[in-house]
N, C-alpha and C. Protein backbone atom coordinates (compact mmCIF):
# COMPACT_ATOMS: atom_id res chain seq x y z
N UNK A 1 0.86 -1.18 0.00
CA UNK A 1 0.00 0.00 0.00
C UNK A 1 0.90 1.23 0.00
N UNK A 2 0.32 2.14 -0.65
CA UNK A 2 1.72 3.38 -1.35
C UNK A 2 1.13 4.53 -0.27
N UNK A 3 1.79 5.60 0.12
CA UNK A 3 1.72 6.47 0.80
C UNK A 3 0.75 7.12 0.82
N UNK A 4 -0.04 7.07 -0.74
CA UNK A 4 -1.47 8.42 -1.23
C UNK A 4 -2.62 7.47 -0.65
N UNK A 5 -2.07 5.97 -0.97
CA UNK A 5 -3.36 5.11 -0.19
C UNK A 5 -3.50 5.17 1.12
N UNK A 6 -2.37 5.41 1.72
CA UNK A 6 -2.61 5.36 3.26
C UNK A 6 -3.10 7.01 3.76
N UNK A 7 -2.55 7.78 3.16
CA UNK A 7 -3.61 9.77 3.37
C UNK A 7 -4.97 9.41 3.08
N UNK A 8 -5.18 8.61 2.20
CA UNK A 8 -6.52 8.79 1.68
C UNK A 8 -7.47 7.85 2.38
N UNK A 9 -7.10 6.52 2.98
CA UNK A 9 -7.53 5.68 3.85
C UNK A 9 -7.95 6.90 5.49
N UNK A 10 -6.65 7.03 5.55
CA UNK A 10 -6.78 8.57 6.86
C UNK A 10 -7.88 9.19 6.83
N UNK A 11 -7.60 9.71 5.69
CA UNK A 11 -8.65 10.83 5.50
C UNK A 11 -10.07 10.91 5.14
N UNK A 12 -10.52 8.86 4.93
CA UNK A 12 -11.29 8.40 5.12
C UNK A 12 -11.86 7.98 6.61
N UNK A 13 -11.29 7.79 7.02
CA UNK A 13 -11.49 7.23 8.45
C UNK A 13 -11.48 8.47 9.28
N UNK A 14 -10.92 9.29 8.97
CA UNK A 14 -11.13 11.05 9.64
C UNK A 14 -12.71 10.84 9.58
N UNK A 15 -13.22 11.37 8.63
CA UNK A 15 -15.04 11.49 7.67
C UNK A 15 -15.65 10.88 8.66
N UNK A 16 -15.63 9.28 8.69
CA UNK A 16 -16.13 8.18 9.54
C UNK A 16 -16.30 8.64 10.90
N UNK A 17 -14.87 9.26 11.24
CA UNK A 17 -15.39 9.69 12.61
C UNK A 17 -15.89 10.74 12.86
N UNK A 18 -16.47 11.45 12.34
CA UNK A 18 -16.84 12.42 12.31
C UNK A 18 -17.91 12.97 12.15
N UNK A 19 -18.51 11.56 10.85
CA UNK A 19 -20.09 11.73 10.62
C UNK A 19 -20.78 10.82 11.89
N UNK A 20 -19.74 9.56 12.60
CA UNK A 20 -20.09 9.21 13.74
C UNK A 20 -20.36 10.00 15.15
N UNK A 21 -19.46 11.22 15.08
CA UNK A 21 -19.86 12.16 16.03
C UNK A 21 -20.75 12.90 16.05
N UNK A 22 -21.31 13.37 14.33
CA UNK A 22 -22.51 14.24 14.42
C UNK A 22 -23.68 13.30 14.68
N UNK A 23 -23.42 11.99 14.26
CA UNK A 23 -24.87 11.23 14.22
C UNK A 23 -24.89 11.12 15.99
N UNK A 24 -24.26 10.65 16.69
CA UNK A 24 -24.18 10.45 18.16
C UNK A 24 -24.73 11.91 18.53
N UNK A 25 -24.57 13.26 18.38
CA UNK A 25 -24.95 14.44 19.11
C UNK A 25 -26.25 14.48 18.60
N UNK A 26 -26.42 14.09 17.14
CA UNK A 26 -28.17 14.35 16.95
C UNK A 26 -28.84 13.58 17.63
N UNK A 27 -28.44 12.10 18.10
CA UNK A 27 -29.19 11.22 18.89
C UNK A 27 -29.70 11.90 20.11
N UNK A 28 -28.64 12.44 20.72
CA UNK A 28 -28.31 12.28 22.37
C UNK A 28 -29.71 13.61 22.11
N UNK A 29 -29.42 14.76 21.23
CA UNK A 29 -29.97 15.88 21.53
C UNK A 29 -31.93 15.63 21.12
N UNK A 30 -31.72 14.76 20.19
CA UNK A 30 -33.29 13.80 20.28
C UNK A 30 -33.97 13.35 21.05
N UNK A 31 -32.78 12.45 21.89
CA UNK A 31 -33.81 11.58 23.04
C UNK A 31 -33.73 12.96 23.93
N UNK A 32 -33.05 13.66 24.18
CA UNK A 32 -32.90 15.26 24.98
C UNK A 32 -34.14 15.80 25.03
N UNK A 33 -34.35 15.63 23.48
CA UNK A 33 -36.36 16.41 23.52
C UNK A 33 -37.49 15.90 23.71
N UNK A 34 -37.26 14.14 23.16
CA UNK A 34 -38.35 13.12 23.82
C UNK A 34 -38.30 13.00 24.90
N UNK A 35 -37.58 13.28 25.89
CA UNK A 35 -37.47 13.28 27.15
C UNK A 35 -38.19 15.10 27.72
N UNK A 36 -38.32 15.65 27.21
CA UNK A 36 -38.67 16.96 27.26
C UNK A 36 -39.71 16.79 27.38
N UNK A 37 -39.83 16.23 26.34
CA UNK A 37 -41.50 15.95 25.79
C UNK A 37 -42.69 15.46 26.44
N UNK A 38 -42.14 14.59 27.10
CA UNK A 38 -42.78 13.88 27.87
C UNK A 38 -42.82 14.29 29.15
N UNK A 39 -42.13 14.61 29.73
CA UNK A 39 -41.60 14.82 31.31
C UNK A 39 -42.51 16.36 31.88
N UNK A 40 -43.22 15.96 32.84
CA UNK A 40 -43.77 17.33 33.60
C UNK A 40 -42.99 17.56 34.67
N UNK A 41 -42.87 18.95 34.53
CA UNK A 41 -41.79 19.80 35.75
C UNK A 41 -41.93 19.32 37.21
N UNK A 42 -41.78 18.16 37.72
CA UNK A 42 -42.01 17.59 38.84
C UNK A 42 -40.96 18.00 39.58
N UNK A 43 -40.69 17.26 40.71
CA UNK A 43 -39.55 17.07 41.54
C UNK A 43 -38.54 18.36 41.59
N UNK A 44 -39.02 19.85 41.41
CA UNK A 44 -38.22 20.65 41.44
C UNK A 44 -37.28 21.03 42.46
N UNK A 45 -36.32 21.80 42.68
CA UNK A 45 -35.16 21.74 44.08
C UNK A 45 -34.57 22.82 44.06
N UNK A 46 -33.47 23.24 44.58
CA UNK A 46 -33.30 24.16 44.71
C UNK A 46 -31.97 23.98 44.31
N UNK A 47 -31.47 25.06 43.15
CA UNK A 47 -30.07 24.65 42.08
C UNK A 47 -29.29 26.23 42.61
N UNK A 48 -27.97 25.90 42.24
CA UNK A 48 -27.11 26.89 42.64
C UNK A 48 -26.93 27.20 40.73
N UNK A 49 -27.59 28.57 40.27
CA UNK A 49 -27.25 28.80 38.80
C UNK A 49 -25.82 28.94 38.36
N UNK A 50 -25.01 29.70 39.10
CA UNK A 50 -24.30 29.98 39.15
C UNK A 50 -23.11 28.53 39.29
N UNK A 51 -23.01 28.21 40.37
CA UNK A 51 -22.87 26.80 40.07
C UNK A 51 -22.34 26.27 39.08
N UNK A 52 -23.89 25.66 38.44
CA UNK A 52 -24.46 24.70 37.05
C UNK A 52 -23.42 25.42 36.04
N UNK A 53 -23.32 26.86 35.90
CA UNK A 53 -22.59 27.81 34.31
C UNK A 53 -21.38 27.58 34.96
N UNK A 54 -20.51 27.50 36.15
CA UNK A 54 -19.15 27.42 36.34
C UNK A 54 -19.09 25.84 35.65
N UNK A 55 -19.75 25.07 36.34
CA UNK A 55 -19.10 23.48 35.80
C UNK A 55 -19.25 23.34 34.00
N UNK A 56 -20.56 24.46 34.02
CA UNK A 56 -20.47 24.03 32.43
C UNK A 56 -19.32 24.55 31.50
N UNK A 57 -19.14 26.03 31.97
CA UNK A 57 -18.40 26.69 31.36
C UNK A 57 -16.79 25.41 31.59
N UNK A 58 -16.35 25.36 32.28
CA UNK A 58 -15.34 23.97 32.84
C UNK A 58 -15.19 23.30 31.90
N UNK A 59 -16.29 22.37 31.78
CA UNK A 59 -16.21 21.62 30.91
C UNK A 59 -16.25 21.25 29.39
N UNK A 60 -16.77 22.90 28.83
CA UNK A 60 -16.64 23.21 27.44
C UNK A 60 -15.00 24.26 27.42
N UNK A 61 -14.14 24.69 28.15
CA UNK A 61 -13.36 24.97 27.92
C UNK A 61 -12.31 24.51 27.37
N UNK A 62 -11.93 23.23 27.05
CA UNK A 62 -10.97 22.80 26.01
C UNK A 62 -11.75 22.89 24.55
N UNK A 63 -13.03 22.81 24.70
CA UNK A 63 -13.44 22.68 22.97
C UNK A 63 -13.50 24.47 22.60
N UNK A 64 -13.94 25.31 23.28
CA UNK A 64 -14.12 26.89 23.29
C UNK A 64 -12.37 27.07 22.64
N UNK A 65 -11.28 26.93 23.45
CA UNK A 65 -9.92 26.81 23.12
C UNK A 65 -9.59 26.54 22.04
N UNK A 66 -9.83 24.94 21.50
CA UNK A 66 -9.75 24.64 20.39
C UNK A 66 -10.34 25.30 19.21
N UNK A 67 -11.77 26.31 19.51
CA UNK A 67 -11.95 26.94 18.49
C UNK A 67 -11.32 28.68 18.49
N UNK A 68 -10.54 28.60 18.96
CA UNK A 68 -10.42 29.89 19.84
C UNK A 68 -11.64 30.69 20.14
N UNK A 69 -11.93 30.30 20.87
CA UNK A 69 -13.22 31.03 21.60
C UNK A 69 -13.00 31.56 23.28
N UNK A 70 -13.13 32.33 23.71
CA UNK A 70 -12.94 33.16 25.32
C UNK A 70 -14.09 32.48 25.94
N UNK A 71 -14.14 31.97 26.84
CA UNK A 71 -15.52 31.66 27.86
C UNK A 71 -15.23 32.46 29.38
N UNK A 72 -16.21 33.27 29.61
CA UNK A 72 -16.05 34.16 31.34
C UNK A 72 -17.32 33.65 31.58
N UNK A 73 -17.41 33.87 32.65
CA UNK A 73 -18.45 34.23 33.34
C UNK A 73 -18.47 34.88 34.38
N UNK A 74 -19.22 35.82 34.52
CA UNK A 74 -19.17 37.56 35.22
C UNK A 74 -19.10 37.55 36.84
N UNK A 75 -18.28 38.23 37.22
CA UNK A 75 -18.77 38.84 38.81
C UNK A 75 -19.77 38.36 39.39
N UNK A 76 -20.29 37.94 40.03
CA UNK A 76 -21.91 37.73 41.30
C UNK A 76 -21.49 36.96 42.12
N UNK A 77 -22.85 36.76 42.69
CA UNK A 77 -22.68 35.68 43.85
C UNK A 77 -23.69 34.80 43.19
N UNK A 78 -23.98 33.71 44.56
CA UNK A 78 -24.40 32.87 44.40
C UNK A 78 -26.45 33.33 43.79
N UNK A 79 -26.93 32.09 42.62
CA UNK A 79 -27.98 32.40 42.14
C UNK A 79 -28.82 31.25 42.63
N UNK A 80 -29.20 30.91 43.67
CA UNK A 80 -30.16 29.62 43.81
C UNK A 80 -31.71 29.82 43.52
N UNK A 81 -32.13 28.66 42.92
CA UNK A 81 -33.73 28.94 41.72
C UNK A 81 -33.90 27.55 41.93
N UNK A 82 -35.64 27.31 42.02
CA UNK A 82 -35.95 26.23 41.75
C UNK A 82 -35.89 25.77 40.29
N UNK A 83 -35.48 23.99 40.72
CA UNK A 83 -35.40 23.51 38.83
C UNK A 83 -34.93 22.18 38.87
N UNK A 84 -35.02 21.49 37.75
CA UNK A 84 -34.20 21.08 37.87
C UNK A 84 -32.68 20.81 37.15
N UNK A 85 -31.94 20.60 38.00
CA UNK A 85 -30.59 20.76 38.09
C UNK A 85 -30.05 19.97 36.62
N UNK A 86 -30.63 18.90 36.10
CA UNK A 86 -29.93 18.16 34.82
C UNK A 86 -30.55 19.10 33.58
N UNK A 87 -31.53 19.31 33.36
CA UNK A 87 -31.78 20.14 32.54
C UNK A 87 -31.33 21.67 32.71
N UNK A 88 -31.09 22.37 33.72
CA UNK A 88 -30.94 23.67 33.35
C UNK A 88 -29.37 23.35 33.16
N UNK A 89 -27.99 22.12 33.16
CA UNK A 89 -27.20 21.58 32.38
C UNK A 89 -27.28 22.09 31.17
N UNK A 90 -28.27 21.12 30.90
CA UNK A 90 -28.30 21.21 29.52
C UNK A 90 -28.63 22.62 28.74
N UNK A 91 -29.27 22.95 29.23
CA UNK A 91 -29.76 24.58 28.94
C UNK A 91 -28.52 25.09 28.70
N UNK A 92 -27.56 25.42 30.24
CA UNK A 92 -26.13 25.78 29.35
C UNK A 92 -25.59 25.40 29.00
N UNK A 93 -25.33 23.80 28.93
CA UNK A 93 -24.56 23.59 28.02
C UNK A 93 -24.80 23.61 26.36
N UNK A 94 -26.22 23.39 25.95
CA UNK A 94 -26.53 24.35 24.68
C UNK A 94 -26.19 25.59 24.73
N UNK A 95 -26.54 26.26 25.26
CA UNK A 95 -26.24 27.60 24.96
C UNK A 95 -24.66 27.84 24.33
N UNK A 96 -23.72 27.12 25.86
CA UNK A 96 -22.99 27.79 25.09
C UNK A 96 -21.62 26.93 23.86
N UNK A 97 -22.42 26.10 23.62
CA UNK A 97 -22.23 25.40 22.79
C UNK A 97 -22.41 25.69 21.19
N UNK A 98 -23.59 26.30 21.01
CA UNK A 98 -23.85 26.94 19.90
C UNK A 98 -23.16 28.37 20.13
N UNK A 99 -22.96 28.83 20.75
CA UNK A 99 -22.04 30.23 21.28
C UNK A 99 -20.59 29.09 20.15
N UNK A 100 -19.98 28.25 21.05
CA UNK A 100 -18.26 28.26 21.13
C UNK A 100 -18.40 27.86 19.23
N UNK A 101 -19.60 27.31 18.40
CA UNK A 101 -19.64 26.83 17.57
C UNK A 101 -19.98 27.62 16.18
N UNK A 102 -20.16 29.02 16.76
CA UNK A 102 -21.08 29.70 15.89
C UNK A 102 -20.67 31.23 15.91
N UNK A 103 -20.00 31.53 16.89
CA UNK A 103 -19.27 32.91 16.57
C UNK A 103 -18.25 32.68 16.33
N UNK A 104 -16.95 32.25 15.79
CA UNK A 104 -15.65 32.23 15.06
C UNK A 104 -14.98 32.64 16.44
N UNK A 105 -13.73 32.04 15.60
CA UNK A 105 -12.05 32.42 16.58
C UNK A 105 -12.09 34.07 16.68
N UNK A 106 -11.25 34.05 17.70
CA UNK A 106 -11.35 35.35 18.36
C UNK A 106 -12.42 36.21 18.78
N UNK A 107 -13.67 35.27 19.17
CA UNK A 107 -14.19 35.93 19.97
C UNK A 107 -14.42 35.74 21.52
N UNK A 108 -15.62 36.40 21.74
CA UNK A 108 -15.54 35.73 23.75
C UNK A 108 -16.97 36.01 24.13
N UNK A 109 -17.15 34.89 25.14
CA UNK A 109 -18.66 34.54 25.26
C UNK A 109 -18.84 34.91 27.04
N UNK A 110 -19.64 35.62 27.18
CA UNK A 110 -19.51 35.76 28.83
C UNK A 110 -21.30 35.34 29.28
N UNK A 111 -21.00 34.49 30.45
CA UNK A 111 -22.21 34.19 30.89
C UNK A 111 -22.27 35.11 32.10
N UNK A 112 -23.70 36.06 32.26
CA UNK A 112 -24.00 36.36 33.54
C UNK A 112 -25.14 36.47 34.45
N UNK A 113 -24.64 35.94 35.91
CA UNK A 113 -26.34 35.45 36.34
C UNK A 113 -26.37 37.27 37.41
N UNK A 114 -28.21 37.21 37.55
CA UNK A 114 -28.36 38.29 38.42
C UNK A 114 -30.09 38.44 38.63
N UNK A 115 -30.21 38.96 39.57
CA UNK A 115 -31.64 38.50 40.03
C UNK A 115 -32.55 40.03 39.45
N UNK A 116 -33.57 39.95 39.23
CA UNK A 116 -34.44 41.57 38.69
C UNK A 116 -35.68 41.20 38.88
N UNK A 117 -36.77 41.79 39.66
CA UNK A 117 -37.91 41.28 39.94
C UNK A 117 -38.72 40.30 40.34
N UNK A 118 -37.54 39.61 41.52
CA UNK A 118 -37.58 38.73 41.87
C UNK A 118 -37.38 37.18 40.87
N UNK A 119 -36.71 37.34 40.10
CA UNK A 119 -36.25 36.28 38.76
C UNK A 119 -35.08 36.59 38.60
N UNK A 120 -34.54 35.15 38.63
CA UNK A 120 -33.11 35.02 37.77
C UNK A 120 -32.94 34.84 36.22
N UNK A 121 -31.94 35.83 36.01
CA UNK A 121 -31.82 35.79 34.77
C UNK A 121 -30.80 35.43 34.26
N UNK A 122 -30.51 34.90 33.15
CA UNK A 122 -29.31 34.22 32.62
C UNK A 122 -28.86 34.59 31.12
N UNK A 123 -27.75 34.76 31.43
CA UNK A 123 -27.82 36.00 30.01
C UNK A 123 -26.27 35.59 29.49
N UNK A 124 -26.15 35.40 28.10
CA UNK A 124 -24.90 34.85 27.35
C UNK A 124 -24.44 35.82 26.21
N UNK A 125 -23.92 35.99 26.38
CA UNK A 125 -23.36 37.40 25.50
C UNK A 125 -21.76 37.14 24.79
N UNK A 126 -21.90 37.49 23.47
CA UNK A 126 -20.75 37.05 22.51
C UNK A 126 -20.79 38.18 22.04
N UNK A 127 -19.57 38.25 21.32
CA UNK A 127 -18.93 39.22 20.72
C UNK A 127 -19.30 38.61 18.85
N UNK A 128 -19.41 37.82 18.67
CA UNK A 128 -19.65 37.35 17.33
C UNK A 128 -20.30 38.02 15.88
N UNK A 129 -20.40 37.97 15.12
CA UNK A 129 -21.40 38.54 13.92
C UNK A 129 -22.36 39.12 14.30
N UNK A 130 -22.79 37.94 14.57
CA UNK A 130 -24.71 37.77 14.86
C UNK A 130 -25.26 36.96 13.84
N UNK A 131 -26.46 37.36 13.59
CA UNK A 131 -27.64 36.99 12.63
C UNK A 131 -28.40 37.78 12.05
N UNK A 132 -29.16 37.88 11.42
CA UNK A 132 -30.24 39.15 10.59
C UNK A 132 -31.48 38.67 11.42
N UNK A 133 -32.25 39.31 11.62
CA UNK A 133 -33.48 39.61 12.13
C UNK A 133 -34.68 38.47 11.61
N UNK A 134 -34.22 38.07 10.36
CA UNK A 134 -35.14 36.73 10.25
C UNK A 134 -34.74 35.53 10.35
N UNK A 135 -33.42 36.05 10.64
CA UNK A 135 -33.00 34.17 11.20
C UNK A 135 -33.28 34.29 12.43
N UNK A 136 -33.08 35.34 13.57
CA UNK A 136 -33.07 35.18 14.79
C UNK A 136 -34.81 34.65 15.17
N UNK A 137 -35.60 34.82 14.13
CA UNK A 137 -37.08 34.78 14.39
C UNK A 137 -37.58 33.49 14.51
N UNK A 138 -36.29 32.73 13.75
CA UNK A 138 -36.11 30.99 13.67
C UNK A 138 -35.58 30.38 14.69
N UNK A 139 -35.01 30.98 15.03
CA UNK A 139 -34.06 29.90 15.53
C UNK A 139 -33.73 28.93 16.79
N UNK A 140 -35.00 29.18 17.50
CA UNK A 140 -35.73 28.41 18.08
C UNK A 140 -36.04 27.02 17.44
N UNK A 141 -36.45 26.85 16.49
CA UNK A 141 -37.26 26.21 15.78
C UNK A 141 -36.42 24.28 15.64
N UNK A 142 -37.28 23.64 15.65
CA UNK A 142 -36.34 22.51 15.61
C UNK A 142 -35.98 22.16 14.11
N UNK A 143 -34.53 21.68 14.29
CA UNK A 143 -33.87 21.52 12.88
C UNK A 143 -33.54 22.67 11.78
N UNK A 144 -34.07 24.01 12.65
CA UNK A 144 -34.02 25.05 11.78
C UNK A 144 -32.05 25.46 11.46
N UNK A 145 -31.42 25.44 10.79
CA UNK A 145 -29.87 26.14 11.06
C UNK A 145 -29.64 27.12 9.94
N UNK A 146 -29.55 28.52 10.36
CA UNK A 146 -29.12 29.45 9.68
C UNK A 146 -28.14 29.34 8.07
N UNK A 147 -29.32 30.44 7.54
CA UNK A 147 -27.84 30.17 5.98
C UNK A 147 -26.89 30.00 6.42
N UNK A 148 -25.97 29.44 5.15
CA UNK A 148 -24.49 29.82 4.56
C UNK A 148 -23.49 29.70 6.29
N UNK A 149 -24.64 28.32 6.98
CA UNK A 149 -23.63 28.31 8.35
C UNK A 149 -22.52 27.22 8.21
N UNK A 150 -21.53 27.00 8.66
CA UNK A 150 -20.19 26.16 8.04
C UNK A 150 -20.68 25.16 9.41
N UNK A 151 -20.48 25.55 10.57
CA UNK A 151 -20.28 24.80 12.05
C UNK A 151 -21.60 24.16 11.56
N UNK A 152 -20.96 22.41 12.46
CA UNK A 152 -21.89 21.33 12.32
C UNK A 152 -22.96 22.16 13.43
N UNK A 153 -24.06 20.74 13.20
CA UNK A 153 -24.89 20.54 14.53
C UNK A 153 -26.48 20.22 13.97
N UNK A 154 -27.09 19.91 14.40
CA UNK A 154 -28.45 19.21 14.22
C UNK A 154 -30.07 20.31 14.30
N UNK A 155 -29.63 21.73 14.62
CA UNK A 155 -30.45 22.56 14.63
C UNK A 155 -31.76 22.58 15.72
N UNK A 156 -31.43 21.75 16.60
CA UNK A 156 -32.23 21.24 17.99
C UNK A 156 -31.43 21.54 19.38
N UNK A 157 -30.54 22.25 19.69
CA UNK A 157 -30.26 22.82 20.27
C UNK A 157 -30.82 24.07 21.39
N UNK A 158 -30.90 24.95 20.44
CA UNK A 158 -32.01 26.30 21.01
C UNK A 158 -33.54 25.73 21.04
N UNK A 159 -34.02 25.41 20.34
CA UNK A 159 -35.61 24.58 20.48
C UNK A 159 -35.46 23.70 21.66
N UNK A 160 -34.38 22.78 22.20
CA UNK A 160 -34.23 22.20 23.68
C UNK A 160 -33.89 23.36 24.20
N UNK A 161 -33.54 24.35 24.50
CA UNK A 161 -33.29 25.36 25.43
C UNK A 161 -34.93 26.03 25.69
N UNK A 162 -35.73 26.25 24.77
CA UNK A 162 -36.93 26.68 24.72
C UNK A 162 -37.36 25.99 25.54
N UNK A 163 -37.62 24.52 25.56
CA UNK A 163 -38.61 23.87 25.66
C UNK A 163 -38.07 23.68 27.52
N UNK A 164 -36.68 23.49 27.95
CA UNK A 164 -36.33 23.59 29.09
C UNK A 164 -36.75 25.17 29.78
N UNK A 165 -36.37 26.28 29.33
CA UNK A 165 -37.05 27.85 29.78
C UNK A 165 -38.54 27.60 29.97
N UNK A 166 -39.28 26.52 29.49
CA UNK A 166 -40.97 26.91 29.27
C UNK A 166 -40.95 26.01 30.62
N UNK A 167 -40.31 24.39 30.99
CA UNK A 167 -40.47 23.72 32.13
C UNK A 167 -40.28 24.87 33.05
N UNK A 168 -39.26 25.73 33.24
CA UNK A 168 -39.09 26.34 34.40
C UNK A 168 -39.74 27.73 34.38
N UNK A 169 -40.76 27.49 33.61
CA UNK A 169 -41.71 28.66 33.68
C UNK A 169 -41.18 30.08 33.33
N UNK A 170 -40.18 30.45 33.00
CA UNK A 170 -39.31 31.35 32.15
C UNK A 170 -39.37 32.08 30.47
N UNK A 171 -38.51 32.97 30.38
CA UNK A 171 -38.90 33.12 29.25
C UNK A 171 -37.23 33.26 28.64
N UNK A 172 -37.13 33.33 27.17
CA UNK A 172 -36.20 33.11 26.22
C UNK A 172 -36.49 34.38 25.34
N UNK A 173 -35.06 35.39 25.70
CA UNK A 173 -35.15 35.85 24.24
C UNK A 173 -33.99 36.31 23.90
N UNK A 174 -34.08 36.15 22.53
CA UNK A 174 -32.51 35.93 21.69
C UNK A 174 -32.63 37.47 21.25
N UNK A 175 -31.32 37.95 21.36
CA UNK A 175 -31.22 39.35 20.32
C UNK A 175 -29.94 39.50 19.60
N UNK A 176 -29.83 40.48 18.74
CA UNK A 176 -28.50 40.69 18.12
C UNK A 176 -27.79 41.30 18.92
């Protein structure tokens, strides 16, 4: 086997893993919403928000890196809210997932929690492009993904963030 066969074998087996990773995140983020779907806001508790965005932010920091992406999260204290604790996870870890995936290198994503009318609010803020005004009107939407977008992902992301903000009786809104 000659050298171009073995790049090209590589660079086959690169693909493989790769379309294996997107198919595995569309799964996980599927059963994510059939599980949504089904599930009434029971068993709520009492979550440290603040918390939940340090471990998340944690644990998306080597992939944020790898894209060069900045992850902070702001000054406060502690944010405790009823909820529950695996889903509002997931909440940030969508969030800022489509953040580290979707605003390009060199930017920076800051999460910050803070209480206003007796509600916590949770607020993710990038430095990135943005979007035009009729994609942002989408993009909620399941399977919906913005034109001319390069970064993978399954377009069920923000539509699980929705559908987790509506369990905890909250509201969602995206701006430029």
């Amino acid at each position: 086997v000659g050298f171009g066969a073995l790049s090209e074998m590589a660079r086959a087996l690169e693909q493989a893993l790769q379309g294996c990773q997107r198919a595995s995140h569309l799964i996980a983020q599927l059963l994510t919403l059939a599980r949504l779907e089904s599930s009434a806001a029971t068993n709520f508790e009492t979550c440290d928000l603040r918390q939940l965005a340090q471990q998340q932010i944690s644990e998306l920091a080597p992939s944020a890196w790898e894209q060069g992406v900045q992850l902070a999260l702001a000054e406060g204290s502690s944010v405790p809210i009823q909820g529950l604790a695996t889903l509002l996870e997931v909440l940030l870890r969508n969030l800022l997932d489509n953040a580290i995936r979707y605003t390009g290198a060199g930017t920076e994503v800051v999460v910050s929690l803070a209480y206003a009318e007796n509600k916590a609010i949770l607020t993710v803020v990038d430095n990135g492009r943005g979007l035009p005004a009729e994609e942002l009107a989408k993009i909620t939407e399941r399977f919906y993904r913005p034109a001319n977008t390069t970064a993978t992902g399954s377009g069920l992301g923000l539509s699980i963030v929705q559908r987790i903000v509506e369990l905890h009786a909250g509201s969602l809104r995206i701006t430029q």
